[in-house]
Protein backbone atom coordinates (compact mmCIF):
# COMPACT_ATOMS: atom_id res chain seq x y z
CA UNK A 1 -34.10 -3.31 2.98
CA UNK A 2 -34.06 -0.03 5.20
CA UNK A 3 -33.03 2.59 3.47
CA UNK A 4 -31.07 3.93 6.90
CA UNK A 5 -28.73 1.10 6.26
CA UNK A 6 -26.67 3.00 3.53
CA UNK A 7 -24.93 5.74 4.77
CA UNK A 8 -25.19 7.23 1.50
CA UNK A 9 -27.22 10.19 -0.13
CA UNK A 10 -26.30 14.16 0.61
CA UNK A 11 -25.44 13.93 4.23
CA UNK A 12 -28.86 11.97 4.81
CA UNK A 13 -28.15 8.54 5.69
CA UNK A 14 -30.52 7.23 3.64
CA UNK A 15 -31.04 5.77 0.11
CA UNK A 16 -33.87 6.20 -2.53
CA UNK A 17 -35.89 3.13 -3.02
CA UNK A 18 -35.83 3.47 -7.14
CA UNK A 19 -31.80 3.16 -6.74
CA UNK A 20 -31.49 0.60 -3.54
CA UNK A 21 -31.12 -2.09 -6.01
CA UNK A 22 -28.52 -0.92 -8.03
CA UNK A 23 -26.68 0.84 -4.99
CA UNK A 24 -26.25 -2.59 -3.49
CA UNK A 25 -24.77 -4.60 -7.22
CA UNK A 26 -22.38 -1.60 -7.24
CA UNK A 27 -21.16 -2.18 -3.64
CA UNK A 28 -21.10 -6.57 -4.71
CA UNK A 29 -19.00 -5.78 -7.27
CA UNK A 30 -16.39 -3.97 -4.47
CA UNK A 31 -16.83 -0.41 -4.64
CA UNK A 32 -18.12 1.79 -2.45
CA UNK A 33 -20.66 4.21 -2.90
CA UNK A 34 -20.93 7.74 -2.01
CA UNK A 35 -24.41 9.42 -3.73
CA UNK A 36 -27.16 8.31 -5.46
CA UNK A 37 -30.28 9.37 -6.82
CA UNK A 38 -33.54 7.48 -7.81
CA UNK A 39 -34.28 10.43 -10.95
CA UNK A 40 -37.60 12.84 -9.83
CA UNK A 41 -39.34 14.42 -13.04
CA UNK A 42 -40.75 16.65 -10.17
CA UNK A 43 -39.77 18.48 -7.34
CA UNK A 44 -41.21 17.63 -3.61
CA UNK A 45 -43.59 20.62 -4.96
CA UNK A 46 -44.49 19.02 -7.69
CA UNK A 47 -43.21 21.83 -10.07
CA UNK A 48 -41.00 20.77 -12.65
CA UNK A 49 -37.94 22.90 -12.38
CA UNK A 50 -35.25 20.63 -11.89
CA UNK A 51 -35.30 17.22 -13.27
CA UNK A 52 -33.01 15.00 -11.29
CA UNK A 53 -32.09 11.99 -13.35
CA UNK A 54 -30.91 8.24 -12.20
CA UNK A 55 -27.16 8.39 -10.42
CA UNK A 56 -24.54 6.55 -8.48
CA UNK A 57 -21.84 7.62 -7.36
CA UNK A 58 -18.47 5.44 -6.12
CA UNK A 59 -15.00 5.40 -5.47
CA UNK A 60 -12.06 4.19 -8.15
CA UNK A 61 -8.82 4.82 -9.56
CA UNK A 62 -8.77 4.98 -12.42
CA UNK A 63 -8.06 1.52 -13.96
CA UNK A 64 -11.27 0.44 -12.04
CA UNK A 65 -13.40 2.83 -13.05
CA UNK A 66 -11.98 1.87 -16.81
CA UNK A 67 -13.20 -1.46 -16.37
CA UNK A 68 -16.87 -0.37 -15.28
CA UNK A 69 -16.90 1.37 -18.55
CA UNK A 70 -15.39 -1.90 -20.30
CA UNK A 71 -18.42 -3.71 -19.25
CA UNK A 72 -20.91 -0.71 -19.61
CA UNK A 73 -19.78 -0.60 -23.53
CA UNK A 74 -21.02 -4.78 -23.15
CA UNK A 75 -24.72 -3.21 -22.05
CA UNK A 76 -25.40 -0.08 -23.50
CA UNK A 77 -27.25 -1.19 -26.85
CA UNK A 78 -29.89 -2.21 -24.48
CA UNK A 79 -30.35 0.56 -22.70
CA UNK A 80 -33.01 3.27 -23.45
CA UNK A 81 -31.19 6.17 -22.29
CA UNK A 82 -27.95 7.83 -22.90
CA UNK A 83 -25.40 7.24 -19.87
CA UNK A 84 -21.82 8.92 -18.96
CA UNK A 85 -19.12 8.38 -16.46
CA UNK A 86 -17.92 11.42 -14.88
CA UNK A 87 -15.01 11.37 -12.97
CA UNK A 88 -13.71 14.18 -10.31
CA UNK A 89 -11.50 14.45 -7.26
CA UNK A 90 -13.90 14.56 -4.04
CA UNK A 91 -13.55 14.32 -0.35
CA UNK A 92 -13.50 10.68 1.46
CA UNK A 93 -16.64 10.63 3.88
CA UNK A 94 -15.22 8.43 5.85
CA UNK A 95 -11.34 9.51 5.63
CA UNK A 96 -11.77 13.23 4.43
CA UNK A 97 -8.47 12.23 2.20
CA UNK A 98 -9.09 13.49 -1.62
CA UNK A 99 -9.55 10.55 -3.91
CA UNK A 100 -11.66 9.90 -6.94
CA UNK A 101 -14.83 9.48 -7.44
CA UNK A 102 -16.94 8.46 -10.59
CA UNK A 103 -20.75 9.43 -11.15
CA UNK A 104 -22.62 6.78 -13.44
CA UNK A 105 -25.00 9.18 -14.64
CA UNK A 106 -28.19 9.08 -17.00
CA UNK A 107 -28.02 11.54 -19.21
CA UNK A 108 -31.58 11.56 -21.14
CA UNK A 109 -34.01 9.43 -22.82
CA UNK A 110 -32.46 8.33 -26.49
CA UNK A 111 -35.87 7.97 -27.87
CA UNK A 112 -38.65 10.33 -29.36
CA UNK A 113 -40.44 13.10 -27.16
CA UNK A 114 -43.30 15.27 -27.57
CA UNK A 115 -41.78 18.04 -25.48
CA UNK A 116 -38.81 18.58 -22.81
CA UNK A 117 -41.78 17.65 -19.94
CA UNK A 118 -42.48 13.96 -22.37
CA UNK A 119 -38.16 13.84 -22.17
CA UNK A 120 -37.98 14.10 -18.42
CA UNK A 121 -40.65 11.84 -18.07
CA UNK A 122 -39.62 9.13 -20.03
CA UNK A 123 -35.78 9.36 -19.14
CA UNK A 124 -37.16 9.16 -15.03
CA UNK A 125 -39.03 6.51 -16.15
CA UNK A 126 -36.93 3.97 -18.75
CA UNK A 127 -33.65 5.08 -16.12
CA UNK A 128 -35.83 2.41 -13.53
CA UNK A 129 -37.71 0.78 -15.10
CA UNK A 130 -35.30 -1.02 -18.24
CA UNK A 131 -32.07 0.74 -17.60
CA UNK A 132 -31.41 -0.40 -13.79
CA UNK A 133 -31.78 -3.53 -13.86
CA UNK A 134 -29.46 -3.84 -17.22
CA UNK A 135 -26.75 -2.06 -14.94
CA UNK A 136 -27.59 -4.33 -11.73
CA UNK A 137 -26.88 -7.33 -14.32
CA UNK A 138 -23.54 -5.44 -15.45
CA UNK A 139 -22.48 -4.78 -11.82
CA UNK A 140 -23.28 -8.57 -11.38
CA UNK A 141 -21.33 -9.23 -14.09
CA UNK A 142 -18.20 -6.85 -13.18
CA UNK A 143 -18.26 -8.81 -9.51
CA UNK A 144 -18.40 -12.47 -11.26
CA UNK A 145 -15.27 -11.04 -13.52
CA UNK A 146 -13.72 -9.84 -9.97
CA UNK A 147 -14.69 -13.20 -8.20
CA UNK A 148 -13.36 -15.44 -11.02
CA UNK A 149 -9.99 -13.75 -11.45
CA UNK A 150 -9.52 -13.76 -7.61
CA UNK A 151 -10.08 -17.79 -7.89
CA UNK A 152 -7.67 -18.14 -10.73
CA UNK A 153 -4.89 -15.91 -9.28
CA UNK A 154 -4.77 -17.92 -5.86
CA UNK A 155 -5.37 -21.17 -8.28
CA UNK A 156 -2.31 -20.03 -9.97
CA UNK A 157 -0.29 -19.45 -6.70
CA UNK A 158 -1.84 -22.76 -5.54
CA UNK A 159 0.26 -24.37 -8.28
CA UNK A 160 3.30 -22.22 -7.55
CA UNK A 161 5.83 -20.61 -10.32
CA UNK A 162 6.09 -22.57 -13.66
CA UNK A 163 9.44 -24.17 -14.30
């Protein structure tokens, strides 16, 4: 996938490789993205002075974003770092109307490390390589919950009202 397909990323138009992935399960399970990062351990320089770790950002109310973090308490056991939803009020890209917006962000490596550089490294790295595709499968799972409910609700207005 071309990475100029997601009109996503600081202004850019473009999306991280690392994140593509896990960009596109949040936007199958019906919310739309606004940011995203891949996590860097390194600056384009290569100096280390601000770690950027994994991200995606999207837009819910509220009782959405409740149920991403319904399913996220389903996953987290198996995930190697430490995650948190942040939510804020942020301007629409597309409407400039405030709404808000959630940032599923990783927060740090849960395991040992020999130093803050080991920390950065291995939160960059276990963010995608073991923790994104655990989320893809919970976004997966979030849009067969969405899917199924959607069947059963016209199923039930199929039917029509009980007696």
């Amino acid at each position: 996938m071309s990475g100029t397909a997601y009109p996503i990323g600081y202004g850019r138009g473009e999306i991280e490789p690392g994140i593509a992935s896990l960009v596109d399960a949040v936007r199958q399970a019906g919310f739309d993205t606004f940011s995203s990062c891949e996590g860097h351990a390194e600056d384009a320089d290569g100096s280390r002075s601000i770690p950027r770790f994994t991200s995606v950002a999207f837009y819910a109310r509220e009782e959405k974003a409740r149920s991403v973090h319904e399913f996220y308490m389903r996953y987290r056991d198996g995930l190697m770092c430490s995650w948190c939803f942040r939510g804020g009020f942020v301007l629409h890209r597309r409407t400039s109307v405030i709404v808000l917006g959630w940032t599923l962000e990783n927060c740090g490596f849960i395991g040992e490390a020999a130093d803050f550089a080991d920390h950065v490294t291995r939160t960059v790295t276990a963010g995608r390589d073991t923790d994104i595709p655990i989320l893809i499968a919970m976004f997966a799972d979030i849009a067969s919950s969405k899917a199924a409910g959607s069947a059963a609700e016209a199923a039930a207005t199929a039917v029509g009202p009980s007696p």
